[in-house]
Protein backbone atom coordinates (compact mmCIF):
# COMPACT_ATOMS: atom_id res chain seq x y z
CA UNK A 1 0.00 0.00 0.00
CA UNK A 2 1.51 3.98 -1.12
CA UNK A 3 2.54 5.58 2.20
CA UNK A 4 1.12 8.46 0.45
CA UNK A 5 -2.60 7.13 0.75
CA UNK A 6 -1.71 5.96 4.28
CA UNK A 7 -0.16 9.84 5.34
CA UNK A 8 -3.96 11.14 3.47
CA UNK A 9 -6.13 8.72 4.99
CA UNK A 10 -4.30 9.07 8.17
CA UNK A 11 -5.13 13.22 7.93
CA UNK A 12 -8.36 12.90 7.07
CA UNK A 13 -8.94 10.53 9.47
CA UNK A 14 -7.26 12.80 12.38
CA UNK A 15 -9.35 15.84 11.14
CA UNK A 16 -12.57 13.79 11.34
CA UNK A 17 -12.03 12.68 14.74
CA UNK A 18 -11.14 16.23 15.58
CA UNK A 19 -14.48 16.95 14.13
CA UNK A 20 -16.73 13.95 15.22
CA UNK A 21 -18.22 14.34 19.23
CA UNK A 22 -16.33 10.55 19.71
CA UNK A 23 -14.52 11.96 23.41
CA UNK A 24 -15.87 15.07 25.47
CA UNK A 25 -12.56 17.10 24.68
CA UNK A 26 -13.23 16.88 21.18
CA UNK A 27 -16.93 17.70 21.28
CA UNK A 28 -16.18 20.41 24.53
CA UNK A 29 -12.93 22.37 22.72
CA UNK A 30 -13.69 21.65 18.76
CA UNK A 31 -17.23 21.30 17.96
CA UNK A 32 -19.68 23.72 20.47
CA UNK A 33 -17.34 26.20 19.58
CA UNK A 34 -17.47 26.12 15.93
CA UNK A 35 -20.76 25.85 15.72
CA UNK A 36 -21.59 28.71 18.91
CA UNK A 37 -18.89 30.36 16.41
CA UNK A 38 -21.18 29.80 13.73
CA UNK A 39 -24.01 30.60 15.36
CA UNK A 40 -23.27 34.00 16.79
CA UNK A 41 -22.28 35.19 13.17
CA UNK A 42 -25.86 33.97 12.06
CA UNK A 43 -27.69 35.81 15.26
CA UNK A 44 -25.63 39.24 14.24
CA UNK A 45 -27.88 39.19 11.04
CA UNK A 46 -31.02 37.43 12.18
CA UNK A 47 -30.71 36.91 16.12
CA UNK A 48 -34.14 35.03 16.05
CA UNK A 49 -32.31 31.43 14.58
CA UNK A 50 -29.47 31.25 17.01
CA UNK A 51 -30.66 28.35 18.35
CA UNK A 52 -31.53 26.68 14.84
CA UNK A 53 -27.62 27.96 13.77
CA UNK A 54 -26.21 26.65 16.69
CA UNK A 55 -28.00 23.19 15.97
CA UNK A 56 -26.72 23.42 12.01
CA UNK A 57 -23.23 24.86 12.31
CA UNK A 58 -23.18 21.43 15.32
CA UNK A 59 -24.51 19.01 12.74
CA UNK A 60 -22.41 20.17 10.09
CA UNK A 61 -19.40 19.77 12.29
CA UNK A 62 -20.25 16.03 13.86
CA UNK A 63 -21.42 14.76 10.26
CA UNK A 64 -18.42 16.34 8.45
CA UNK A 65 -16.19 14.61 11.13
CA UNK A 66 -17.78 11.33 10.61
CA UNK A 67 -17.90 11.38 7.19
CA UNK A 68 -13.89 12.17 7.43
CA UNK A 69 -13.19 10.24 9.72
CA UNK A 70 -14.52 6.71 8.21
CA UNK A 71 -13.04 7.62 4.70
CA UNK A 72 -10.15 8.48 6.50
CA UNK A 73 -9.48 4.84 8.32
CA UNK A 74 -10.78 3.15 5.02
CA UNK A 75 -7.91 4.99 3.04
CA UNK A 76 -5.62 3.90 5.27
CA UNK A 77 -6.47 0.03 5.38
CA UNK A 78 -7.68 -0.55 1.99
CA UNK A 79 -6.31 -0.36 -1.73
CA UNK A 80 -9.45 0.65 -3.17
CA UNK A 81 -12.23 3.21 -2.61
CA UNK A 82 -14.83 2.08 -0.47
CA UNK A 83 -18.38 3.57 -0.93
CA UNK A 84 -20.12 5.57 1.52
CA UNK A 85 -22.92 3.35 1.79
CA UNK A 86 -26.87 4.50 3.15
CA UNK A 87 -26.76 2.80 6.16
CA UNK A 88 -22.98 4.36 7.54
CA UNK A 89 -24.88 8.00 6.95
CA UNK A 90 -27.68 6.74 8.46
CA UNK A 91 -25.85 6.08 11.58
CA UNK A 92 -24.00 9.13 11.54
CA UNK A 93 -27.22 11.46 11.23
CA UNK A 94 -28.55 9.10 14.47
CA UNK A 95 -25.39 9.54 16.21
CA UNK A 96 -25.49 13.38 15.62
CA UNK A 97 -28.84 13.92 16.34
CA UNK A 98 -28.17 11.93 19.90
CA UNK A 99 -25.45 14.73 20.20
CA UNK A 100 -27.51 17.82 18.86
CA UNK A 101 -30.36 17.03 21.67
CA UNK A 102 -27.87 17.32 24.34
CA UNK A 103 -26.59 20.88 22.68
CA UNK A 104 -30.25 22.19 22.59
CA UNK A 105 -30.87 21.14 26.43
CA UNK A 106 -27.88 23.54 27.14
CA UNK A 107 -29.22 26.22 24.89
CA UNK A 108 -32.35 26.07 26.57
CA UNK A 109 -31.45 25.87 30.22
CA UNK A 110 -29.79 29.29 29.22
CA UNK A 111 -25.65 27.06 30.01
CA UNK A 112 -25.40 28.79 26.45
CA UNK A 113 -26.30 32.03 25.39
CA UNK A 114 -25.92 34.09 22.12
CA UNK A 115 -23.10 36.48 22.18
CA UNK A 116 -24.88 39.69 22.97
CA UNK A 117 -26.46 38.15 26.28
CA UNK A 118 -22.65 37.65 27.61
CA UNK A 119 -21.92 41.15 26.81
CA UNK A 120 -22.70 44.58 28.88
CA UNK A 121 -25.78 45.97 27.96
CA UNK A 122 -25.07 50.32 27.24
């Protein structure tokens, strides 16, 4: 097998799990702050969705980081492509969704505010 498709799997496969919620370090110091990141952009424009932009800029994050890190570790062990098949997205939406609930519990026991709310009010 190339070392070269080992050393790309391998990087996609480290930014994935840097993406994916798979330990509360990655999910704690990676994801809720890209996507609170994300959010709090969206809420400058339109402050009404920052709850709905928090919940897409998190699902965006823990899918991408799935998605990654899978293609990642099957670049690395096999010779050939392997699809993305139905039923490993499947399981990734599930997973994130498991995820996404715990993010809008926080958002709505006020642990997580948009941006203007930790600022001084003039």
């Amino acid at each position: 097998m190339s070392w070269k498709r080992k050393i790309s799997g391998g990087t996609l496969a480290f930014v994935g799990f840097m993406l994916s919620p798979l330990s509360w370090w990655n999910d704690l110091f990676v994801n809720i702050p890209l996507a609170l990141a994300f959010a709090w952009i969206v809420s400058l424009f339109w402050p009404s969705v920052y709850l709905a932009s928090f919940i897409l800029g998190y699902w965006i994050t823990n899918l991408l980081g799935f998605v990654l890190l899978q293609k990642g570790a099957q670049q690395m062990t096999t010779e050939k492509p392997v699809p993305y098949t139905r039923w490993s997205f499947l399981r990734d939406v599930l997973t994130s969704l498991g995820y996404t609930l715990l993010i809008v519990a926080l958002v709505k026991y006020g642990i997580l505010k948009p941006l203007p709310d930790y600022l001084p009010k003039q």
